[in-house]
C-alpha atoms as a PDB file:
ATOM      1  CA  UNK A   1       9.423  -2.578   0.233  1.00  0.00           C
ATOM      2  CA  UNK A   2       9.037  -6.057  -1.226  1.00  0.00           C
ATOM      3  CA  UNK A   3       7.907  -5.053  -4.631  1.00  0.00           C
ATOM      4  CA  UNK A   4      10.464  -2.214  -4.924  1.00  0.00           C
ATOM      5  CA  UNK A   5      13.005  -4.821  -4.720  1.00  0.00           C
ATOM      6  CA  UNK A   6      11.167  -7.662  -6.980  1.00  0.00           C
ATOM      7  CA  UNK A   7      11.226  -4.535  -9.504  1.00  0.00           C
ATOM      8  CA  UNK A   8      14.308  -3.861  -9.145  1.00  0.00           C
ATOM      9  CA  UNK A   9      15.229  -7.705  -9.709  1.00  0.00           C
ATOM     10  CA  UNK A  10      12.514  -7.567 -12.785  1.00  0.00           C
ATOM     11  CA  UNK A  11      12.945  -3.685 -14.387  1.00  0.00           C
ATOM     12  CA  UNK A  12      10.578  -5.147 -17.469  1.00  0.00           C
ATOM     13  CA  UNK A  13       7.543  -5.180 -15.108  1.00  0.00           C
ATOM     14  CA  UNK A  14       8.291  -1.752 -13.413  1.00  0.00           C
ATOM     15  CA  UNK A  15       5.869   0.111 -16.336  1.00  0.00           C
ATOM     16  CA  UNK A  16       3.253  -2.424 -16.013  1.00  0.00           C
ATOM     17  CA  UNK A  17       2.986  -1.552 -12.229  1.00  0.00           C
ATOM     18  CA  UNK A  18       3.017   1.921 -13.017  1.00  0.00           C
ATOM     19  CA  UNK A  19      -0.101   1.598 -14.678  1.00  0.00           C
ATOM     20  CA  UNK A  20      -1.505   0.053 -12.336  1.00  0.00           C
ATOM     21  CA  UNK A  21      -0.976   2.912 -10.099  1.00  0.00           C
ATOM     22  CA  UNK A  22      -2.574   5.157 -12.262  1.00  0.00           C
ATOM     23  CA  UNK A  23      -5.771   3.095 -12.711  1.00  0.00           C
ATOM     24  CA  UNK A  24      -7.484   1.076 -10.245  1.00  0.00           C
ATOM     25  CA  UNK A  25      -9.072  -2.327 -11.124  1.00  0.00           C
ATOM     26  CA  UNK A  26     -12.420  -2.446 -10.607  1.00  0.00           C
ATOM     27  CA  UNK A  27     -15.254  -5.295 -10.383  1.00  0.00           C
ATOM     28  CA  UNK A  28     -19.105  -5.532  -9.755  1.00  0.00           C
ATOM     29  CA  UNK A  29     -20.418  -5.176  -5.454  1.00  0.00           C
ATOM     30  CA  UNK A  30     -23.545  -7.962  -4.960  1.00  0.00           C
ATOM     31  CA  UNK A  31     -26.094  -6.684  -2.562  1.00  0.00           C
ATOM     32  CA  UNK A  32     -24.906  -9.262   0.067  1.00  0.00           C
ATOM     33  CA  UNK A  33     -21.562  -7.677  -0.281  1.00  0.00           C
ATOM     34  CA  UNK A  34     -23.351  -4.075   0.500  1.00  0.00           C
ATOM     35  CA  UNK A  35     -24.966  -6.085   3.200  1.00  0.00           C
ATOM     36  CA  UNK A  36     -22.095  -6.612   5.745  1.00  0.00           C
ATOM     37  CA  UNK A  37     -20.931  -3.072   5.150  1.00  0.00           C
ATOM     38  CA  UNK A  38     -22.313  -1.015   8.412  1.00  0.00           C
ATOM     39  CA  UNK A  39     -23.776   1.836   6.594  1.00  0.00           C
ATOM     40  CA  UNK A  40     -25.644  -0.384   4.511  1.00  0.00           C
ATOM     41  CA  UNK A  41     -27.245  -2.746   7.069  1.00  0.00           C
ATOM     42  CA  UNK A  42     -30.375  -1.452   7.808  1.00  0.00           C
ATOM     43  CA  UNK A  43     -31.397  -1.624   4.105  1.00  0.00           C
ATOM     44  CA  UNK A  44     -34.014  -3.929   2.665  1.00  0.00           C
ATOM     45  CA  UNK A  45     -32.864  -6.766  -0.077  1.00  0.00           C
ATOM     46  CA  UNK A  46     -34.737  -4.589  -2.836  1.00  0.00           C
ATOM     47  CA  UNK A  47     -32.151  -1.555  -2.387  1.00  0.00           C
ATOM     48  CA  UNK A  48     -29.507  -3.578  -1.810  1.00  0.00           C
ATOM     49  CA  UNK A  49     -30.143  -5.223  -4.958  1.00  0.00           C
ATOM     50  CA  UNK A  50     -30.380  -1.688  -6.619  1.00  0.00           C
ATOM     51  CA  UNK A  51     -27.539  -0.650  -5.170  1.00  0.00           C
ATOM     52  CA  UNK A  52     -25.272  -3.578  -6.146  1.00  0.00           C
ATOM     53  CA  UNK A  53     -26.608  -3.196  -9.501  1.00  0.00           C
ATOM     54  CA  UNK A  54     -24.560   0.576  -9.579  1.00  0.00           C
ATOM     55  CA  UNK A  55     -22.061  -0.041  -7.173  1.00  0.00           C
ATOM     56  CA  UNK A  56     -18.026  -1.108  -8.343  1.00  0.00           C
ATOM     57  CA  UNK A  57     -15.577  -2.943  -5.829  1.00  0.00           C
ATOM     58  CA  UNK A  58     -12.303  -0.936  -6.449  1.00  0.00           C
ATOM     59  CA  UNK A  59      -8.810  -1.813  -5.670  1.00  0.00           C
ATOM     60  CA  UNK A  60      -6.091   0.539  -4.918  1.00  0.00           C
ATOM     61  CA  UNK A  61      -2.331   0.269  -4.582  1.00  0.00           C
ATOM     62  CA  UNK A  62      -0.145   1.893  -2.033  1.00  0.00           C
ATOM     63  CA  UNK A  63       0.277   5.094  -2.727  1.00  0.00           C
ATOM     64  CA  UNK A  64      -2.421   5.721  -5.111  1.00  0.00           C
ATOM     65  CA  UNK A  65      -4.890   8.676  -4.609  1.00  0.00           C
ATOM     66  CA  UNK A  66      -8.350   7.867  -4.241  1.00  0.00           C
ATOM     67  CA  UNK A  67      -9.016  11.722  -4.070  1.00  0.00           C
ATOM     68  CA  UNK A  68      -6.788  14.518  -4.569  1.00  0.00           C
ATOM     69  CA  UNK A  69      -7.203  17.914  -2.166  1.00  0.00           C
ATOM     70  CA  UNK A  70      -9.043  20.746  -4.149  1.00  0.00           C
ATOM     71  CA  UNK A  71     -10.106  18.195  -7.768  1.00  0.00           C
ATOM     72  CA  UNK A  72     -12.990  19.131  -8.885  1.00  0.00           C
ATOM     73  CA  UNK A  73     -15.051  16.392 -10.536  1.00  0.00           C
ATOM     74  CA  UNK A  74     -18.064  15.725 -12.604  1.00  0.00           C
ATOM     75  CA  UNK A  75     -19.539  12.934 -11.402  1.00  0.00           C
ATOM     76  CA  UNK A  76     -18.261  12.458  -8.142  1.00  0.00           C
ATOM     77  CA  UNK A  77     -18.424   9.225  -6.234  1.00  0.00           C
ATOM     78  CA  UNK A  78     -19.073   8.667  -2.330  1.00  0.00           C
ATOM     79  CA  UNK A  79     -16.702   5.816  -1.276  1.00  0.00           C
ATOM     80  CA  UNK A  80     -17.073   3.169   1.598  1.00  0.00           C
ATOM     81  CA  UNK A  81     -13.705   1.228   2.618  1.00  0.00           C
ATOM     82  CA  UNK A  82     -14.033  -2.406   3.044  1.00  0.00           C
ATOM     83  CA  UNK A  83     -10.323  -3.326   3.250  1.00  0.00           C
ATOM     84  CA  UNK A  84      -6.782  -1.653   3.749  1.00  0.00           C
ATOM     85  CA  UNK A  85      -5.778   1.276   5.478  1.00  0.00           C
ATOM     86  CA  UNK A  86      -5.841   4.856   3.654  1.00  0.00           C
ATOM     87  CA  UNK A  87      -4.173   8.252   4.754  1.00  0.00           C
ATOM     88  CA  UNK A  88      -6.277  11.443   4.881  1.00  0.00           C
ATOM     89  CA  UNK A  89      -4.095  14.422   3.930  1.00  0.00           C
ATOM     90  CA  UNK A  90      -4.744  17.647   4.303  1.00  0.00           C
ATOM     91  CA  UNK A  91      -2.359  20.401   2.493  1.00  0.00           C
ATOM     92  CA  UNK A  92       0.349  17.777   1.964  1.00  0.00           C
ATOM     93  CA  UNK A  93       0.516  16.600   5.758  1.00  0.00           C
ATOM     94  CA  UNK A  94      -1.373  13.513   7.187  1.00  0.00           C
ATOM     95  CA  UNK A  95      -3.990  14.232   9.590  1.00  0.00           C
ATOM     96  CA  UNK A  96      -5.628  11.019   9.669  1.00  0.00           C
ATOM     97  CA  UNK A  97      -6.101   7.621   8.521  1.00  0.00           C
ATOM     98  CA  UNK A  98      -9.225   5.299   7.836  1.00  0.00           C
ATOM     99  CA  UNK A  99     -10.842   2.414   9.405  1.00  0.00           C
ATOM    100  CA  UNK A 100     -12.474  -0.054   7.288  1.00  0.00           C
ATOM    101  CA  UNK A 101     -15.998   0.567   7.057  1.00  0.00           C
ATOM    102  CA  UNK A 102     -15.152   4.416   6.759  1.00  0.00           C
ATOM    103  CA  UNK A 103     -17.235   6.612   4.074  1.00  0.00           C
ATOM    104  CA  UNK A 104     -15.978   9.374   2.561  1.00  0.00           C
ATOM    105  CA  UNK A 105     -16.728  12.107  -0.296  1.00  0.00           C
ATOM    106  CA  UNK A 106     -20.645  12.449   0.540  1.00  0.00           C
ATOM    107  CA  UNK A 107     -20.248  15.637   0.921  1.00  0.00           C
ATOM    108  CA  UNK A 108     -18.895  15.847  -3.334  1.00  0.00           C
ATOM    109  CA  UNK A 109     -21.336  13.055  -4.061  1.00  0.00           C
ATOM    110  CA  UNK A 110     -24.753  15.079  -2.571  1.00  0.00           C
ATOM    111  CA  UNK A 111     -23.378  18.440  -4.575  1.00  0.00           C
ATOM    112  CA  UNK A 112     -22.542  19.784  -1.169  1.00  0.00           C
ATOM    113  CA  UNK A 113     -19.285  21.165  -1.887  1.00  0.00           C
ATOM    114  CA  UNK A 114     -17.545  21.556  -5.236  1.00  0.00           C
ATOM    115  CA  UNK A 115     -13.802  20.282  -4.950  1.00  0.00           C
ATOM    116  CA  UNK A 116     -12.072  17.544  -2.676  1.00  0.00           C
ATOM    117  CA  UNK A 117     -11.536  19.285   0.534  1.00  0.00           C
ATOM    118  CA  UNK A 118      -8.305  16.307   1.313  1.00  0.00           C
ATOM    119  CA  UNK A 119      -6.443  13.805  -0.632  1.00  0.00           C
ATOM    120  CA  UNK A 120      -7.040  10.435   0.447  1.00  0.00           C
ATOM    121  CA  UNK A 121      -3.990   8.152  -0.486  1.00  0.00           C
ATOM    122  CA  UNK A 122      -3.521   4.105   0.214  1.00  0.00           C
ATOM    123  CA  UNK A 123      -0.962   3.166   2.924  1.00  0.00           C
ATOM    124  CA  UNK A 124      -1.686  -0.555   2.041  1.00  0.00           C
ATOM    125  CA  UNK A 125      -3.207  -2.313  -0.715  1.00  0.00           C
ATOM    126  CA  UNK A 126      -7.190  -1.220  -0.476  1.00  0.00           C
ATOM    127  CA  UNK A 127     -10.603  -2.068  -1.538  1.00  0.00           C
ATOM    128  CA  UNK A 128     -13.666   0.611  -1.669  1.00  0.00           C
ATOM    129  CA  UNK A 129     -16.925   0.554  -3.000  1.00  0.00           C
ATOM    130  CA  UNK A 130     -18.305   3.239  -5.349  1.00  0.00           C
END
């Protein structure tokens, strides 16, 4: 609600936060990052490293999809949320919403199944690693 109306008292900057919306920033993970996420704690400082080395720290503004029900991708990415608060939605309805520390799109990532089987949108602002 707060930038709807600082947009509304600045229209110039309304296109800039469009784009924003349609293209998350994005920034390099270290391995001690990777390191307090719970998935990743059991891992030695060697994969970590590697890991860190291929791994992005992605932000995402409310409302943006992370995933988008029945996309099929490339190169799809497994996700792990280390802050925020996303919505799962399935067939336009929420049916969920996730923690931080929550991973999803292994299933996509591991060639398991071919499309996004829910849309995963940010309620808040969010940060995931790839």
């Amino acid at each position: 609600a707060a930038l709807q109306v600082a947009l509304e008292e600045h229209p110039r900057l309304e296109a800039h936060f469009q784009r924003l919306r349609q293209t998350p920033d994005e920034g390099r993970v270290s391995g001690s990052m990777l390191k307090n996420v719970e998935l990743f704690r059991p891992c030695g400082a060697k994969l970590l490293a590697s890991l860190g080395a291929v791994a992005h720290l992605r932000g995402y503004l409310p409302g943006q999809s992370v995933v988008v029900e029945g996309d099929k991708e490339d190169d799809p990415w497994m996700f792990v949320l280390v802050g925020g608060t996303l919505a799962v939605e399935a067939q336009g309805e929420q049916v969920a919403t996730l923690p931080i520390g929550a991973t999803f799109g292994e299933l996509a990532f591991l060639g398991e199944v071919d499309r996004r089987s829910v849309t995963i949108r940010a309620v808040s602002f969010c940060f995931l690693i790839t």
